[in-house]
N, C-alpha and C. Protein backbone atom coordinates (compact mmCIF):
# COMPACT_ATOMS: atom_id res chain seq x y z
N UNK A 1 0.85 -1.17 0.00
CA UNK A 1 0.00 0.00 0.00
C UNK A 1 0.90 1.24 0.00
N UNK A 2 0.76 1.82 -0.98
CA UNK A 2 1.67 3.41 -1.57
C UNK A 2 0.97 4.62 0.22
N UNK A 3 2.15 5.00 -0.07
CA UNK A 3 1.54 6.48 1.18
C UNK A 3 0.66 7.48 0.66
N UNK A 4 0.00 7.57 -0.99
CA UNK A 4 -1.16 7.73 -1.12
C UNK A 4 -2.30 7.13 -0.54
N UNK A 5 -2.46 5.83 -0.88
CA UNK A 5 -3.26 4.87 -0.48
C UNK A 5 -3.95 4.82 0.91
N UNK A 6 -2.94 5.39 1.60
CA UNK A 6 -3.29 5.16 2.91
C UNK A 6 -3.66 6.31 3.29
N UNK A 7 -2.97 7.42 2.82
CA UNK A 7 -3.75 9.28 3.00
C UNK A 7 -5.35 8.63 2.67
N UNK A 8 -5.64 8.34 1.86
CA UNK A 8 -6.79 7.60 1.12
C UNK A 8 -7.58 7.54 1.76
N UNK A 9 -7.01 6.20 2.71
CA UNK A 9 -7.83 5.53 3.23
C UNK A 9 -8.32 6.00 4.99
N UNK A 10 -7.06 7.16 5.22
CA UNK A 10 -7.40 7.61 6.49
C UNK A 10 -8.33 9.43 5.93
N UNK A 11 -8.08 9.30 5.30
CA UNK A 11 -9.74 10.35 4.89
C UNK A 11 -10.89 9.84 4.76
N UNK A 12 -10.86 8.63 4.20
CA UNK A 12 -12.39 7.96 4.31
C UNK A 12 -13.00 7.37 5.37
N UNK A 13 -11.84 6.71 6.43
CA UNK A 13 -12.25 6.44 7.56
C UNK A 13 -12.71 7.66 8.46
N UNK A 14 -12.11 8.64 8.53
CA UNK A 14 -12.59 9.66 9.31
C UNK A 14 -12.39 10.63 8.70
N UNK A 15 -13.46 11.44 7.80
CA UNK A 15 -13.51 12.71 6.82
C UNK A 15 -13.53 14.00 7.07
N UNK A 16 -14.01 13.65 9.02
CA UNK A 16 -14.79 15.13 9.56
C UNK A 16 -13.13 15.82 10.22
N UNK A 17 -11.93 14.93 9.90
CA UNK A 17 -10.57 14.81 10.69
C UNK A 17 -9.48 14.98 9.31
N UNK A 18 -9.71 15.68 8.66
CA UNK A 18 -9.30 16.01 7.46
C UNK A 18 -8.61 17.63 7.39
N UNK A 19 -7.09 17.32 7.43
CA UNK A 19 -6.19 18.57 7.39
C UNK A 19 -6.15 19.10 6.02
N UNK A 20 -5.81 20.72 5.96
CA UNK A 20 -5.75 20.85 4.15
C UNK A 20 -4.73 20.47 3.74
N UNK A 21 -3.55 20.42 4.19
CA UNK A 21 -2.40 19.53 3.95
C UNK A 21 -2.81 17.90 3.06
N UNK A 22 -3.00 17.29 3.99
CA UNK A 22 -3.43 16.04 3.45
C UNK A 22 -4.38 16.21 1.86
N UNK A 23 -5.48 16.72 2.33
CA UNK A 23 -6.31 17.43 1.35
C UNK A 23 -5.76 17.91 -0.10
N UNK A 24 -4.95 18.57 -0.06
CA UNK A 24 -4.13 19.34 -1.06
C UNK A 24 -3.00 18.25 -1.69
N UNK A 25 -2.35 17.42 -0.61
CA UNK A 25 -1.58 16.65 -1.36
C UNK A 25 -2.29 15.77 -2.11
N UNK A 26 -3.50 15.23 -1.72
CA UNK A 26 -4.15 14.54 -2.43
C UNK A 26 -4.64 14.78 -3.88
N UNK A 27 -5.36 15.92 -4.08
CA UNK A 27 -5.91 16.34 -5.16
C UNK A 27 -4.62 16.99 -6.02
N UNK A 28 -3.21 17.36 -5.32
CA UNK A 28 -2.06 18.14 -6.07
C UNK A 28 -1.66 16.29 -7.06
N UNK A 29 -1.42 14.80 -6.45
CA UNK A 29 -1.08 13.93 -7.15
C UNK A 29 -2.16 13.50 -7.58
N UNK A 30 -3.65 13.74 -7.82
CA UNK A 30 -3.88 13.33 -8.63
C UNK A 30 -4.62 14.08 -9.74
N UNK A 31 -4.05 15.34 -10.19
CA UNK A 31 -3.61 15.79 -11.53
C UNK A 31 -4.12 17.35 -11.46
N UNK A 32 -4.71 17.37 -9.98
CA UNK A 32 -5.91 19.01 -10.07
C UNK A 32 -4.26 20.01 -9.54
N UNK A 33 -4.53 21.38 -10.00
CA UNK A 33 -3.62 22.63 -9.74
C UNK A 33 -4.35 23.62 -8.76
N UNK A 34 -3.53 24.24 -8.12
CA UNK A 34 -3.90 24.98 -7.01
C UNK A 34 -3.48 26.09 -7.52
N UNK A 35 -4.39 27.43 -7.24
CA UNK A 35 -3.85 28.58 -7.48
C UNK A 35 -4.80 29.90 -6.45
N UNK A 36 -4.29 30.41 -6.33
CA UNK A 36 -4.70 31.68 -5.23
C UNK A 36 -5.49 32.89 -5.99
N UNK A 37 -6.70 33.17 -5.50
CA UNK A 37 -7.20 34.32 -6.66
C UNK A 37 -6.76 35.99 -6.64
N UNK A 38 -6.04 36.24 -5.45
CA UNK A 38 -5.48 37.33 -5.84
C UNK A 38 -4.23 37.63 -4.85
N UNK A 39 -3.69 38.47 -4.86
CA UNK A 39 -2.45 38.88 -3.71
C UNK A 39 -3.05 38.78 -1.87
N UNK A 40 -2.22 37.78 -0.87
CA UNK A 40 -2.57 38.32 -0.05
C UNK A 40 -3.97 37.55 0.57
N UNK A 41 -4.60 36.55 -0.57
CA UNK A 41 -5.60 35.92 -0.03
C UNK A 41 -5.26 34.49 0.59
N UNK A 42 -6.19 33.71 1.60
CA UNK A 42 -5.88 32.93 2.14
C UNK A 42 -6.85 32.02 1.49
N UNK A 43 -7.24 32.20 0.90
CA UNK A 43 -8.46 31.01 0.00
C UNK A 43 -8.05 30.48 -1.63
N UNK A 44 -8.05 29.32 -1.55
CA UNK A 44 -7.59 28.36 -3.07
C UNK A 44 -8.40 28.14 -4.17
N UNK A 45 -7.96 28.47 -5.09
CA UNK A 45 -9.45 27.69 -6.31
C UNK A 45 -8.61 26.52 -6.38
């Protein structure tokens, strides 16, 4: 089991326990881009 797999699988076991870290690495490997909408903001598209 890859250390994706298991980020995986410990988000599905408990979803409401979900860091944006984890979050972000997840969706950054599997293919989505992160970008900031303007200078200075703390919120991601």
């Amino acid at each position: 089991m890859t250390k994706l797999e298991k980020l995986l699988q410990k988000v599905k076991n408990n979803p409401k326990q979900v860091r944006f870290q984890e979050l972000d690495k997840i969706l950054i490997r599997s293919g989505f881009t992160r970008r900031q909408p303007g200078i200075g903001s703390s919120h991601y598209i």
